[in-house]
N, C-alpha and C. Protein backbone atom coordinates (compact mmCIF):
# COMPACT_ATOMS: atom_id res chain seq x y z
N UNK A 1 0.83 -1.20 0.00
CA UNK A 1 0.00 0.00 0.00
C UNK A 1 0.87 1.26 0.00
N UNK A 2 2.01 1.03 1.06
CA UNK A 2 2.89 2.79 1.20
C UNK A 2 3.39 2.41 -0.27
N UNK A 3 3.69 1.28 -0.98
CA UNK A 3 4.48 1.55 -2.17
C UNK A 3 3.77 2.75 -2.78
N UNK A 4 2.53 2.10 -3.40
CA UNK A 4 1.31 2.83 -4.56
C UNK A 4 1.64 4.18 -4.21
N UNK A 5 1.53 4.33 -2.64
CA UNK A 5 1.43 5.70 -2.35
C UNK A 5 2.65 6.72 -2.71
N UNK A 6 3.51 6.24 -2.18
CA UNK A 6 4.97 6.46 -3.15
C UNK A 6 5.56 6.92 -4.02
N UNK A 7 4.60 5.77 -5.40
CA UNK A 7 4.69 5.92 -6.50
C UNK A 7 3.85 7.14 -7.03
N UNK A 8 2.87 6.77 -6.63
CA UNK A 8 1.59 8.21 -7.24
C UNK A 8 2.09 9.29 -6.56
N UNK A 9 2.57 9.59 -5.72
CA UNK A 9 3.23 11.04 -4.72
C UNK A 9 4.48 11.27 -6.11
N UNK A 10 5.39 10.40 -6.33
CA UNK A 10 6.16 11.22 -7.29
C UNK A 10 5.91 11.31 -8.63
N UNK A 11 5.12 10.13 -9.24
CA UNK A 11 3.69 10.96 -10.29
C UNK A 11 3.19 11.96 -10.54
N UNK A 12 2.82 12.14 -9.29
CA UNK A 12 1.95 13.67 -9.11
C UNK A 12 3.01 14.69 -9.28
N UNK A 13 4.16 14.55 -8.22
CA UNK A 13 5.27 15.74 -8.35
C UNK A 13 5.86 15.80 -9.99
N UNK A 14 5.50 14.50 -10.52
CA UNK A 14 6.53 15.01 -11.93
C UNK A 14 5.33 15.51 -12.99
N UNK A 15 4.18 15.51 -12.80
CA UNK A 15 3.48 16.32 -13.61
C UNK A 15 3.43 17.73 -13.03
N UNK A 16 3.32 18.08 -11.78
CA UNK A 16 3.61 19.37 -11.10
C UNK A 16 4.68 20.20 -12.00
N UNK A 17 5.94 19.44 -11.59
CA UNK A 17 7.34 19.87 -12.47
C UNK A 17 6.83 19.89 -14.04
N UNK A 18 6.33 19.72 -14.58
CA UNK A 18 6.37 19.81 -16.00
C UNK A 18 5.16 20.67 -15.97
N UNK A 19 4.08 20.78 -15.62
CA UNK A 19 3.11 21.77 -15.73
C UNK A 19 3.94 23.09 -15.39
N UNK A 20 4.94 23.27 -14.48
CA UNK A 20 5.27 24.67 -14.02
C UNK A 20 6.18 25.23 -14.83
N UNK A 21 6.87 24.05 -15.78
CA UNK A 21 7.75 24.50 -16.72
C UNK A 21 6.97 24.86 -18.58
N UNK A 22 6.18 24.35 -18.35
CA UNK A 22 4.85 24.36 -19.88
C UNK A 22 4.47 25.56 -19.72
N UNK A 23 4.14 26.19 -17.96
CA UNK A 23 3.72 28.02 -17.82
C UNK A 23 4.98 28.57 -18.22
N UNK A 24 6.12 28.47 -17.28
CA UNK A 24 7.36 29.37 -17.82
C UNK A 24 7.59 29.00 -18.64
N UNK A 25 7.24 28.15 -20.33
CA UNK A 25 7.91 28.14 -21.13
C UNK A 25 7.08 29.44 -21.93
N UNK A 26 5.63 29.20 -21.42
CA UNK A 26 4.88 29.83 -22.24
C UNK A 26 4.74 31.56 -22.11
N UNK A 27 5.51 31.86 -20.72
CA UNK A 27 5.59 32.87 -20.35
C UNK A 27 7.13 33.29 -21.03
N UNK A 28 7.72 32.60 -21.38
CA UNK A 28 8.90 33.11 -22.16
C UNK A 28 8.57 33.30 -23.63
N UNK A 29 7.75 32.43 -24.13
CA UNK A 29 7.13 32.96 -25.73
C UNK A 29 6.29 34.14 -25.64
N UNK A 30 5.84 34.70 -24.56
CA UNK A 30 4.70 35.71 -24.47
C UNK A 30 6.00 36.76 -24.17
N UNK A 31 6.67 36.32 -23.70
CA UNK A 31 7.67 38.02 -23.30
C UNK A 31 8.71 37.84 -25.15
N UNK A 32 9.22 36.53 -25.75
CA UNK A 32 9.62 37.16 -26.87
C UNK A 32 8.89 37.72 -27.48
N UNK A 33 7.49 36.70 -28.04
CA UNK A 33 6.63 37.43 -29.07
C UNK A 33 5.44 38.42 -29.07
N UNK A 34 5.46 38.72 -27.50
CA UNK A 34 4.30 39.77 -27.34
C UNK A 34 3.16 39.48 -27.56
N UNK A 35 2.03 40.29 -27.86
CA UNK A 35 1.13 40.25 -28.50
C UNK A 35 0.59 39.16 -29.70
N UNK A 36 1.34 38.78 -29.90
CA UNK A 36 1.81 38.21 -32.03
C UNK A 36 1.85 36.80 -31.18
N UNK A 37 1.90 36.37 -29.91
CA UNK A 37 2.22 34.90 -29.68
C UNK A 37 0.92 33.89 -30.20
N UNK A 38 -0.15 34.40 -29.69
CA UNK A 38 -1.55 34.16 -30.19
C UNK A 38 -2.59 34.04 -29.02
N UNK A 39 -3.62 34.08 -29.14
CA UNK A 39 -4.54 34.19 -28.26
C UNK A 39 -4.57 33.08 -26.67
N UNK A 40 -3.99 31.86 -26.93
CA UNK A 40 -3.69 31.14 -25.52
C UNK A 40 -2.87 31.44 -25.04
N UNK A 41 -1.53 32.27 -25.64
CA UNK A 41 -0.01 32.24 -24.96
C UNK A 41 -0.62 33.75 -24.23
N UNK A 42 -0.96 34.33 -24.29
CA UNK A 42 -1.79 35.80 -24.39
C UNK A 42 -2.60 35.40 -22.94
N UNK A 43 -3.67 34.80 -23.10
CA UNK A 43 -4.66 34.14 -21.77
C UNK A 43 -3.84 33.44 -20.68
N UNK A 44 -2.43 32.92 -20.88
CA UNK A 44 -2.36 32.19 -19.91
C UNK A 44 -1.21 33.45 -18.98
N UNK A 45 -0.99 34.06 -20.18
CA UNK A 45 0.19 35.47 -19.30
C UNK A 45 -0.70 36.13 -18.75
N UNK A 46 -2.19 36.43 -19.00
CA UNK A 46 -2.66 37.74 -18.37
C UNK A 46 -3.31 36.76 -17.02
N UNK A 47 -3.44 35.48 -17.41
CA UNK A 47 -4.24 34.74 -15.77
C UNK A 47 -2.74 34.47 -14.91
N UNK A 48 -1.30 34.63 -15.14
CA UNK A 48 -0.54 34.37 -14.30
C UNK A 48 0.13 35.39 -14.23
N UNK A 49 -0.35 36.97 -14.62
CA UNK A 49 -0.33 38.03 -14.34
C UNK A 49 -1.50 38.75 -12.95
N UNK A 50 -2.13 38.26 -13.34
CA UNK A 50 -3.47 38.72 -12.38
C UNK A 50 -3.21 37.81 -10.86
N UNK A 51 -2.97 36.49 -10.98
CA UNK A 51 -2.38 35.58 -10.21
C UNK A 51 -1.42 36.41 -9.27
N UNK A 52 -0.53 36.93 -9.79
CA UNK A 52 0.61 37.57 -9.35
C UNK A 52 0.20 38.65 -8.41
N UNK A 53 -0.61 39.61 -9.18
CA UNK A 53 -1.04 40.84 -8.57
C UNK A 53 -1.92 40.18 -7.19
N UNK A 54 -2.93 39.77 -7.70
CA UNK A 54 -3.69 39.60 -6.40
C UNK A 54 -3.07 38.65 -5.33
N UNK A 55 -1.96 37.96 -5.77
CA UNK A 55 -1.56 37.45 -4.35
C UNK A 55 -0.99 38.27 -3.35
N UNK A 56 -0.71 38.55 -1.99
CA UNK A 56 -0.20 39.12 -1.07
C UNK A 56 1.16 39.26 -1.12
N UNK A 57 2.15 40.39 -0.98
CA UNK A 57 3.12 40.26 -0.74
C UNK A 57 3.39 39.16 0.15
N UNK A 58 3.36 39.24 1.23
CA UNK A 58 3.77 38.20 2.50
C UNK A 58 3.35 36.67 2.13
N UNK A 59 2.36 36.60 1.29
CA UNK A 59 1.98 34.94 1.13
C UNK A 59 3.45 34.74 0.32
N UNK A 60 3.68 35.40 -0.81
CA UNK A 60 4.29 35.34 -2.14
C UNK A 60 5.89 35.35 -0.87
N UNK A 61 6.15 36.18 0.09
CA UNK A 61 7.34 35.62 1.09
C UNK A 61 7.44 34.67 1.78
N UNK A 62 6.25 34.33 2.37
CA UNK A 62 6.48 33.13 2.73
C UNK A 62 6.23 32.00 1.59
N UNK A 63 6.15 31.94 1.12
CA UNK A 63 6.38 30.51 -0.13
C UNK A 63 7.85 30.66 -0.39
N UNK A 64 8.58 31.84 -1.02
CA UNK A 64 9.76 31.84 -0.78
C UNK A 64 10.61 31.30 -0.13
N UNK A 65 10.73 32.02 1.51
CA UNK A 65 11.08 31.32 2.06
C UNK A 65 11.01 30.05 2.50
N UNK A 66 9.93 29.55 2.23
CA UNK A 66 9.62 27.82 2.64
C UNK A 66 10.68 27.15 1.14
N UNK A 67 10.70 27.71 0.67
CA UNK A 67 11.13 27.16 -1.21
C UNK A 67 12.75 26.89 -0.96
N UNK A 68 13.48 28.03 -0.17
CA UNK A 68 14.55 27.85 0.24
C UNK A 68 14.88 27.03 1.29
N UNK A 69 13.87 27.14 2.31
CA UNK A 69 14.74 26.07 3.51
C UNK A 69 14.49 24.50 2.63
N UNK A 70 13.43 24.26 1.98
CA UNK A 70 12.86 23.11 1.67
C UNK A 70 14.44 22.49 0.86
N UNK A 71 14.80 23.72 -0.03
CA UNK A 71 16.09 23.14 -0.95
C UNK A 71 17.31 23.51 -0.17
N UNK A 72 17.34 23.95 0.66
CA UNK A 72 18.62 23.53 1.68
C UNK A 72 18.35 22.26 1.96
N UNK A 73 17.56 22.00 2.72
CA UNK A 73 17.57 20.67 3.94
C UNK A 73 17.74 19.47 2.66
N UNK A 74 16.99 19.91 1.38
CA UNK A 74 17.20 18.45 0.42
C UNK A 74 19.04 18.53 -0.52
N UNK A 75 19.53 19.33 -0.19
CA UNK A 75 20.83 19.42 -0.87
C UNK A 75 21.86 18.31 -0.56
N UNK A 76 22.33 17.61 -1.02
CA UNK A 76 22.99 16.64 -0.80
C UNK A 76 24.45 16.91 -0.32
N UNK A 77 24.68 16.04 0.70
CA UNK A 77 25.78 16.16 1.52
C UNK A 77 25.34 17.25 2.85
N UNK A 78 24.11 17.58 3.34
CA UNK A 78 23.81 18.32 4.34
C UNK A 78 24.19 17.77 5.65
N UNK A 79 24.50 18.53 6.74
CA UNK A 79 24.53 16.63 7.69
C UNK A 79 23.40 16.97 8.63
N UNK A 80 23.43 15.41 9.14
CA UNK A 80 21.58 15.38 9.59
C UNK A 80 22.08 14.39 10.42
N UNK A 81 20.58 13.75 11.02
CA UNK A 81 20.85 12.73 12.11
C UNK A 81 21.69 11.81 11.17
N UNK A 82 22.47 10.80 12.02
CA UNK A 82 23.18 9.54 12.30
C UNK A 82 22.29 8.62 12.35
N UNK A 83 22.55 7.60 11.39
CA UNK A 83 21.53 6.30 11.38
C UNK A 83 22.41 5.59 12.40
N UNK A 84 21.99 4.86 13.19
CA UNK A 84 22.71 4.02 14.34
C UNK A 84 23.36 3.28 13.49
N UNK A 85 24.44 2.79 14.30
CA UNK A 85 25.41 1.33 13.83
C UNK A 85 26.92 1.69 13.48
């Protein structure tokens, strides 16, 4: 059972990761081609424009900061507890 769970938890995270990179890709064709990108590249900049605005400064800091400790503590070679033995 924890396997499935496991498995579908990093499932889920690798469509996460690729959905967030499909927005910033699309947000990089909307900042080369402007206007001229076409009507979806256009809709998805002005809904992750508006996104932007209406979130709170302080929410938009604290995600930040959680974003950083999260990729400290996972950086490899950190030191952490001692497995016995």
């Amino acid at each position: 059972m924890w396997n499935f769970v496991a498995e579908a938890r990093r499932a889920l995270w690798a469509f996460v990761e690729l959905a967030f990179l499909a927005v910033l890709a699309i947000m990089l064709i909307h900042l080369l081609l402007g206007e001229g990108a076409g009507g979806y590249v256009t809709s998805v900049a002005d809904n992750v424009t508006k996104f932007a605005t209406a979130a709170s400064s302080g929410l938009i800091g604290v995600v930040i900061v959680l974003a950083i400790v999260y990729l400290v503590l996972k950086r490899p070679g950190m030191p952490g507890p001692k497995a016995p033995g």
